[in-house]
Protein backbone atom coordinates (compact mmCIF):
# COMPACT_ATOMS: atom_id res chain seq x y z
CA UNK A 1 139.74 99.40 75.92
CA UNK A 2 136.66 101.22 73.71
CA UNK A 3 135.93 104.63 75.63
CA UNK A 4 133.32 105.39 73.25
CA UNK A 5 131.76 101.80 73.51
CA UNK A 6 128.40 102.53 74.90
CA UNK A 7 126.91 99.13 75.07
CA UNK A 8 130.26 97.43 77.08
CA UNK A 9 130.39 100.57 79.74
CA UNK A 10 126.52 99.83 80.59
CA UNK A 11 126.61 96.40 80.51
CA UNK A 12 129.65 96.50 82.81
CA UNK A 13 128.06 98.76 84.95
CA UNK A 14 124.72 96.88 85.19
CA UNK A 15 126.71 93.51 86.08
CA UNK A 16 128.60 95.54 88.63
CA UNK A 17 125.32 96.77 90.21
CA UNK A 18 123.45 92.95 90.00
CA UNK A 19 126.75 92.14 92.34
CA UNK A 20 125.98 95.02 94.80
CA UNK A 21 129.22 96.69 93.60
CA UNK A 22 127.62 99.96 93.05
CA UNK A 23 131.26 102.16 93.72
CA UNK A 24 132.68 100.14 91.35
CA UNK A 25 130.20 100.48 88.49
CA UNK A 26 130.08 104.62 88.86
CA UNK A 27 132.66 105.08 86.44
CA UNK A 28 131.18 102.65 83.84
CA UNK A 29 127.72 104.07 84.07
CA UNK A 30 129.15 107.78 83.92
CA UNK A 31 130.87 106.94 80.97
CA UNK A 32 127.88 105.34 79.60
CA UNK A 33 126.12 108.66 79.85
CA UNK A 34 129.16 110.69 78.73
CA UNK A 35 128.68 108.77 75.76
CA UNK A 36 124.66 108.81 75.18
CA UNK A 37 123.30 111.82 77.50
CA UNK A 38 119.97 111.19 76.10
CA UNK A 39 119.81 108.20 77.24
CA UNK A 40 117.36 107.24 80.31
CA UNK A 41 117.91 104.06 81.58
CA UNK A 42 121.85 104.98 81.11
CA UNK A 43 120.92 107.99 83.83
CA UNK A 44 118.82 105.64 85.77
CA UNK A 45 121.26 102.95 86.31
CA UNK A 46 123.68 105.44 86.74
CA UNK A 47 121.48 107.42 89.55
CA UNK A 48 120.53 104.06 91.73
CA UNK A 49 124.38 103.20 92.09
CA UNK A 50 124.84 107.17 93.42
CA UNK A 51 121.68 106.41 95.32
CA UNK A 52 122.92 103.43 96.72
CA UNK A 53 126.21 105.41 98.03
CA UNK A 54 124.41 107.89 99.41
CA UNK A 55 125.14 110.70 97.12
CA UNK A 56 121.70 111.65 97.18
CA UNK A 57 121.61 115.40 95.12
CA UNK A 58 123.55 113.57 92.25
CA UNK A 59 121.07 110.87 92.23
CA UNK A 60 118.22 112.78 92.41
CA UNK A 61 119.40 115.21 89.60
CA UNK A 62 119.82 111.74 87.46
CA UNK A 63 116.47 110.81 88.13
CA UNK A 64 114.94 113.92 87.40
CA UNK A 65 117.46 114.31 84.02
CA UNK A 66 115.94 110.47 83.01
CA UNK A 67 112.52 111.48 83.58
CA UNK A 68 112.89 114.62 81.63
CA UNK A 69 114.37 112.51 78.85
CA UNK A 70 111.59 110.25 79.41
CA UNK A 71 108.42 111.38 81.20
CA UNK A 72 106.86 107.48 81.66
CA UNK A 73 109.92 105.51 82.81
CA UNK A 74 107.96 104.11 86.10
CA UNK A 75 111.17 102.76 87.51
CA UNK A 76 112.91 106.22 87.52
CA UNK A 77 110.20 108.02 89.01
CA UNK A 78 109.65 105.26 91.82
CA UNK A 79 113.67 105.76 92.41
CA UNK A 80 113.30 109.40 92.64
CA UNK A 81 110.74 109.07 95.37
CA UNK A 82 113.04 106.83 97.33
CA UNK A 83 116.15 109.25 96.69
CA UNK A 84 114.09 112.28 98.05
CA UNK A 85 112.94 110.10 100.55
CA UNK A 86 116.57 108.83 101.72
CA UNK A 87 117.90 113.05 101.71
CA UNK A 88 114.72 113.52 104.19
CA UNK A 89 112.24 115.05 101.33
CA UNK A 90 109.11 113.74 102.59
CA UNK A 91 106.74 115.68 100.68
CA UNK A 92 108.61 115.24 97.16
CA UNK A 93 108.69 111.79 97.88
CA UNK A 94 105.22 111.53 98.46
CA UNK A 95 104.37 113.61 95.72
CA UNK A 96 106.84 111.03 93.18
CA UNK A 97 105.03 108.06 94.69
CA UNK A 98 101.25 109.29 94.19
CA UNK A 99 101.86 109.92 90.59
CA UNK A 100 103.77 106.51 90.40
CA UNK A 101 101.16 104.88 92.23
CA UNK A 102 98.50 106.29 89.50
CA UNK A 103 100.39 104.60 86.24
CA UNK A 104 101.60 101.23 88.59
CA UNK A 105 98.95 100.86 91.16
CA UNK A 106 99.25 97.44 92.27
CA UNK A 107 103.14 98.02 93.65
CA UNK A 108 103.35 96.89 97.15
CA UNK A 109 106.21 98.22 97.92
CA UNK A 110 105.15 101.90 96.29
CA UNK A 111 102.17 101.35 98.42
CA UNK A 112 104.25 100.66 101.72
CA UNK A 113 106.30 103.73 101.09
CA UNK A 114 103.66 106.18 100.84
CA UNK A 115 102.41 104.57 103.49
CA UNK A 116 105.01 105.06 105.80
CA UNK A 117 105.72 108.48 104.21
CA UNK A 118 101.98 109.79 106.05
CA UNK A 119 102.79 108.21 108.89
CA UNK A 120 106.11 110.32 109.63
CA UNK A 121 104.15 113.40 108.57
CA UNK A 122 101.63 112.32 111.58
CA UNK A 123 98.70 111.99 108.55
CA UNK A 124 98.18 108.57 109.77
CA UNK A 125 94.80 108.45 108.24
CA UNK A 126 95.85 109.20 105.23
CA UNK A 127 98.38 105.89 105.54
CA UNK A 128 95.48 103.59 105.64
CA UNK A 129 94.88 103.48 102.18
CA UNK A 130 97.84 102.55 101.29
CA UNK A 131 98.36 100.18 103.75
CA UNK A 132 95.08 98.67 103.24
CA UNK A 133 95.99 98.04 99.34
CA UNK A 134 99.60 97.00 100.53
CA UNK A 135 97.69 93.67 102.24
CA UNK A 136 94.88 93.02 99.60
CA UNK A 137 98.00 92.59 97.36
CA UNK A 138 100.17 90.76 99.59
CA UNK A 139 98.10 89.14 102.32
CA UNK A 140 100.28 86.75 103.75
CA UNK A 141 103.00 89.60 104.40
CA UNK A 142 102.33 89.78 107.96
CA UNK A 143 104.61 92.84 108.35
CA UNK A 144 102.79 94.91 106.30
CA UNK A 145 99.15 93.28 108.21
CA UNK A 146 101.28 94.63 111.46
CA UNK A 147 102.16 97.70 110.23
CA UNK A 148 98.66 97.85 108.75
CA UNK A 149 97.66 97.73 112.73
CA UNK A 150 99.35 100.07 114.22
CA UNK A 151 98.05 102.50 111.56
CA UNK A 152 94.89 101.62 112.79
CA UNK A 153 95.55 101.77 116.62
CA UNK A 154 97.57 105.07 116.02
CA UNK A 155 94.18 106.16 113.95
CA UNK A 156 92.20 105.05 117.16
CA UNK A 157 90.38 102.25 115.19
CA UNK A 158 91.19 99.47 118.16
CA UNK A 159 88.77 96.88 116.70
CA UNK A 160 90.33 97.11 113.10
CA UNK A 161 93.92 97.43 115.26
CA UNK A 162 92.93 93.78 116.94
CA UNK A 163 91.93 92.18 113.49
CA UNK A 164 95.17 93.16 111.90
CA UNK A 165 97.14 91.86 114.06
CA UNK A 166 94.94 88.82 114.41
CA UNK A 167 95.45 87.85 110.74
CA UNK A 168 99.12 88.66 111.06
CA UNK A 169 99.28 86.05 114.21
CA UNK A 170 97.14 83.49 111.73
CA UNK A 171 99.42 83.85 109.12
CA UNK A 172 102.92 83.89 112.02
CA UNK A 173 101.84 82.74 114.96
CA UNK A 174 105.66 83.65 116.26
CA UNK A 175 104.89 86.98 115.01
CA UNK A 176 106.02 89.18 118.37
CA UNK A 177 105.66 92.02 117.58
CA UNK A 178 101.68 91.16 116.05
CA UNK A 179 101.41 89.66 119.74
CA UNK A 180 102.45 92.63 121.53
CA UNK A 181 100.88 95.07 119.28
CA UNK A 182 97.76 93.32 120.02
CA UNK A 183 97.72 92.39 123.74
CA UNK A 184 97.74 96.50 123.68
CA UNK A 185 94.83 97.14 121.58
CA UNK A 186 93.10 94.83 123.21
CA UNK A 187 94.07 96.32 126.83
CA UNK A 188 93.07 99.97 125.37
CA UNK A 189 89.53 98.76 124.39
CA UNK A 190 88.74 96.90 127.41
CA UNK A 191 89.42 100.51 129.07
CA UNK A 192 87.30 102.58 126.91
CA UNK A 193 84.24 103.47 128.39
């Protein structure tokens, strides 16, 4: 009813998103930005919903347009690493999440990421790190204490392998995958020498 209404398209478009509706919301957000181009959440809201269906060069020029706009908005740089992660980016998604990770280090989830990032580059060590701060924040997420383990083993640390998983089993004792990761490790280290 007000096309030039900038406030009603984004708060449209952000209620639309909180509901998962992120197709639906497209046309409010774009508008939104049609209507302030200068403004950065506008482009970031507007980029997660293109994220979220997959229209992943959009997104990530959104992102990059936001963060140009403004240079410290955390929340679009974290979603530009997962956008350029999602197209199969890994390095530019690593290199988003290291200089997120330097303004908001204490982000699990950022931590997890990059994480997971070195692992499918095969720079497992470098994981560590990351998953290591991933647990200090969140210690009774025994996923990431799993996850945290098979870094390890896959790093050919077996002892720090077998006390992951061990504090994963404390914290889950129905943990299976913890169990199986560990009746491994602890197979591979009875056959070292």
């Amino acid at each position: 009813k007000y096309p030039a209404d900038f406030v009603a398209h984004f708060n449209l478009g952000a209620a639309l998103q909180a509901l998962g509706k992120h197709q639906e919301a497209l046309p409010y957000l774009s508008q939104a930005v049609r209507i302030r181009p200068a403004n950065a959440t506008a482009r970031n809201n507007l980029a997660v919903s293109l994220l979220v269906e997959e229209r992943f060069d959009e997104a990530i020029r959104e992102f990059r347009e936001s963060l140009r706009l403004d240079p410290g908005y955390h929340n679009a740089r974290f979603n530009l690493a997962r956008a350029l992660s999602a197209k199969g980016d890994p390095t530019g998604a690593l290199d988003e999440f290291l200089i997120y990770l330097k303004a908001v280090p204490e982000d699990v989830e950022a931590h997890e990421f990059t994480a997971r990032i070195y692992v499918s580059m095969g720079k497992v060590v470098e994981s560590l790190p990351h998953f290591r701060k991933a647990v200090e924040l969140q210690p009774n997420d025994t996923s990431l204490q799993t996850n945290l383990g098979v870094a390890f083993a896959m790093a050919g640390d077996l002892p720090a392998a077998v006390t992951a998983f061990e504090s994963a089993l404390k914290a889950d004792p129905s943990n299976q995958t913890a169990k199986e990761n560990l009746a491994r490790a602890r197979l591979s280290l009875q056959k070292k020498p």
